[in-house]
Protein backbone atom coordinates (compact mmCIF):
# COMPACT_ATOMS: atom_id res chain seq x y z
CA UNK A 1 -25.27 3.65 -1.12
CA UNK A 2 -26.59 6.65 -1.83
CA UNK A 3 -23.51 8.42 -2.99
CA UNK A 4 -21.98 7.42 -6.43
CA UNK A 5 -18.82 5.73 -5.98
CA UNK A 6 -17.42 7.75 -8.99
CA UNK A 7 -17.64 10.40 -7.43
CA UNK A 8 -15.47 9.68 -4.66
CA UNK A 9 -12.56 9.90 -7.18
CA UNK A 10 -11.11 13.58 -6.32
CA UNK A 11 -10.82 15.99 -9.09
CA UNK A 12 -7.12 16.40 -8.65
CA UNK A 13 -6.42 12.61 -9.25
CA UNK A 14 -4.93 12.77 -12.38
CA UNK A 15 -3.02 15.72 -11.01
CA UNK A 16 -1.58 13.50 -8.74
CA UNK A 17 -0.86 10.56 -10.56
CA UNK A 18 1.04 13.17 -12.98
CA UNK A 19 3.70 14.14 -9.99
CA UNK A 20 4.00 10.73 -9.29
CA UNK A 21 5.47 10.68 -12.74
CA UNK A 22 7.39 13.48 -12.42
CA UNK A 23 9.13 12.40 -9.55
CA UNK A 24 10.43 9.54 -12.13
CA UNK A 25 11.89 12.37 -14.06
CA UNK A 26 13.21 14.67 -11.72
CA UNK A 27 13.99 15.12 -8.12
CA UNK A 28 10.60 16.88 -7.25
CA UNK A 29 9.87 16.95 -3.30
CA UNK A 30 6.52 17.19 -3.46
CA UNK A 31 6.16 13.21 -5.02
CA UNK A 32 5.17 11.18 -1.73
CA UNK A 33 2.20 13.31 -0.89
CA UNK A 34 0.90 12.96 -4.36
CA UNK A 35 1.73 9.44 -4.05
CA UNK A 36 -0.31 9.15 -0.39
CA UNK A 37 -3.19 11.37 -2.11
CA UNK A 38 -3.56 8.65 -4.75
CA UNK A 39 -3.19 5.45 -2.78
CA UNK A 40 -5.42 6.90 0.13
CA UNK A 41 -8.20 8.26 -2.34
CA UNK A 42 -8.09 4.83 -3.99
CA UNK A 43 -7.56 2.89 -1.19
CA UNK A 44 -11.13 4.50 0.39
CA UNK A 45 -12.86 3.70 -3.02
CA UNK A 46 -11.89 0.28 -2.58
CA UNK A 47 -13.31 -0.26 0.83
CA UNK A 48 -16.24 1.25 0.00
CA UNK A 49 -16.86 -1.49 -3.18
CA UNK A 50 -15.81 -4.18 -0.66
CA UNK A 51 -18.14 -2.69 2.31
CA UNK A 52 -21.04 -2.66 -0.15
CA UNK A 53 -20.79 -5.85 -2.13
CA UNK A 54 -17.89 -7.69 -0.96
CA UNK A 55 -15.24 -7.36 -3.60
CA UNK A 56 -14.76 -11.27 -3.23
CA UNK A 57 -18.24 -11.70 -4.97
CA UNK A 58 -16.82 -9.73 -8.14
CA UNK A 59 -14.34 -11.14 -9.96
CA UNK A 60 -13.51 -8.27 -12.09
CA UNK A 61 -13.31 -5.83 -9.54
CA UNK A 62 -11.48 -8.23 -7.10
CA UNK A 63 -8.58 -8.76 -9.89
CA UNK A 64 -8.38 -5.27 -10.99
CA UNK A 65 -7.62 -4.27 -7.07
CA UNK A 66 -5.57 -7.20 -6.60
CA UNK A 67 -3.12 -5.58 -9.51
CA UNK A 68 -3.60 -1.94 -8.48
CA UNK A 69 -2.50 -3.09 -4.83
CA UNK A 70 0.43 -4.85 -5.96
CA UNK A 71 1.49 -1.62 -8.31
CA UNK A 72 1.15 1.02 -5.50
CA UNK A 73 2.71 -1.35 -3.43
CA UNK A 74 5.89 -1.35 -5.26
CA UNK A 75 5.66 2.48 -6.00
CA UNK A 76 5.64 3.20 -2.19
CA UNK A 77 8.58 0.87 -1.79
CA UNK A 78 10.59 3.11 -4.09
CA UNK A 79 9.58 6.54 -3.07
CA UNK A 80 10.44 5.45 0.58
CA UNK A 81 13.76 3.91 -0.71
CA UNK A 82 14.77 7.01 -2.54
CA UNK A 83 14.59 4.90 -5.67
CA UNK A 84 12.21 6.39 -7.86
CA UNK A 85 14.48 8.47 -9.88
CA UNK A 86 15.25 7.63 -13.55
CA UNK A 87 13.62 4.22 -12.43
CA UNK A 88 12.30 2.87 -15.45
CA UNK A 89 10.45 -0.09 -13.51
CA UNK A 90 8.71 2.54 -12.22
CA UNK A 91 7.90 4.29 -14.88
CA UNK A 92 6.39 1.12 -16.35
CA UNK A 93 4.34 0.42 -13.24
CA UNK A 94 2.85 3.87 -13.79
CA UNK A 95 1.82 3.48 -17.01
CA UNK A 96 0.24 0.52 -15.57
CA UNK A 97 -1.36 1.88 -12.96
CA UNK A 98 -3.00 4.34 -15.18
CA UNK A 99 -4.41 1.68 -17.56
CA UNK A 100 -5.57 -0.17 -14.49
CA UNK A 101 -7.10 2.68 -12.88
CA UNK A 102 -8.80 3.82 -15.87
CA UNK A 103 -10.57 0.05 -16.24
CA UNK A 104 -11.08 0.71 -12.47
CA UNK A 105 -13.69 3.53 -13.36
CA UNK A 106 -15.15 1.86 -15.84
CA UNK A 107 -16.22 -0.79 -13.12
CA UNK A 108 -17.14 1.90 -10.77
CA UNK A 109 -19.89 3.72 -13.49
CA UNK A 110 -21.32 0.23 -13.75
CA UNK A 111 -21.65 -0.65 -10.10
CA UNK A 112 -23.36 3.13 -9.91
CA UNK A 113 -25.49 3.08 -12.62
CA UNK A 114 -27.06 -0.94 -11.12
């Protein structure tokens, strides 16, 4: 509990999300470990909220994941199908995801600063 969960956010997130998006644009190799850097970094943030207060108990933070799940979800499906490309779904999902994530922090300086 000691350690802010804020700061388990990596300093090269954005970085990451940003070749996500440039694998929409062009062919670039490097997408699906930017894509596994994400989902994994977020993906331990999340079990961290849950192992501390049970994201169940938190409505906010319970639908917020729920979306973010459902986004990288899809995401993996098309990097894995060869299908991110000029996919404008994707694109959209992206821009989601970055709204999402950005409420996502929000949440996480209020659960540090309680």
């Amino acid at each position: 509990m000691a350690k802010k969960l804020k700061s388990m956010v990596p300093g090269t997130f954005s970085y990451s999300v940003g070749k996500i998006y440039e694998g929409i644009y062009n062919p670039y190799p490097l997408t699906k470990i930017n894509f596994d850097t994400v989902k994994s970094s977020y993906e331990e943030i999340r079990d961290e909220i849950d192992r501390r207060y049970n994201i169940r108990t938190r409505q906010g933070v319970a639908d917020i994941t729920r979306r973010i799940d459902y986004i990288l979800s899809r995401v993996e499906t098309w990097i894995l199908n060869n299908e991110l490309l000029n996919n404008m779904d994707a694109e959209v999902f992206m821009d989601a995801f970055s709204a999402h994530f950005e409420e996502f922090e929000e949440m996480l300086d209020e659960m540090d600063s309680e």
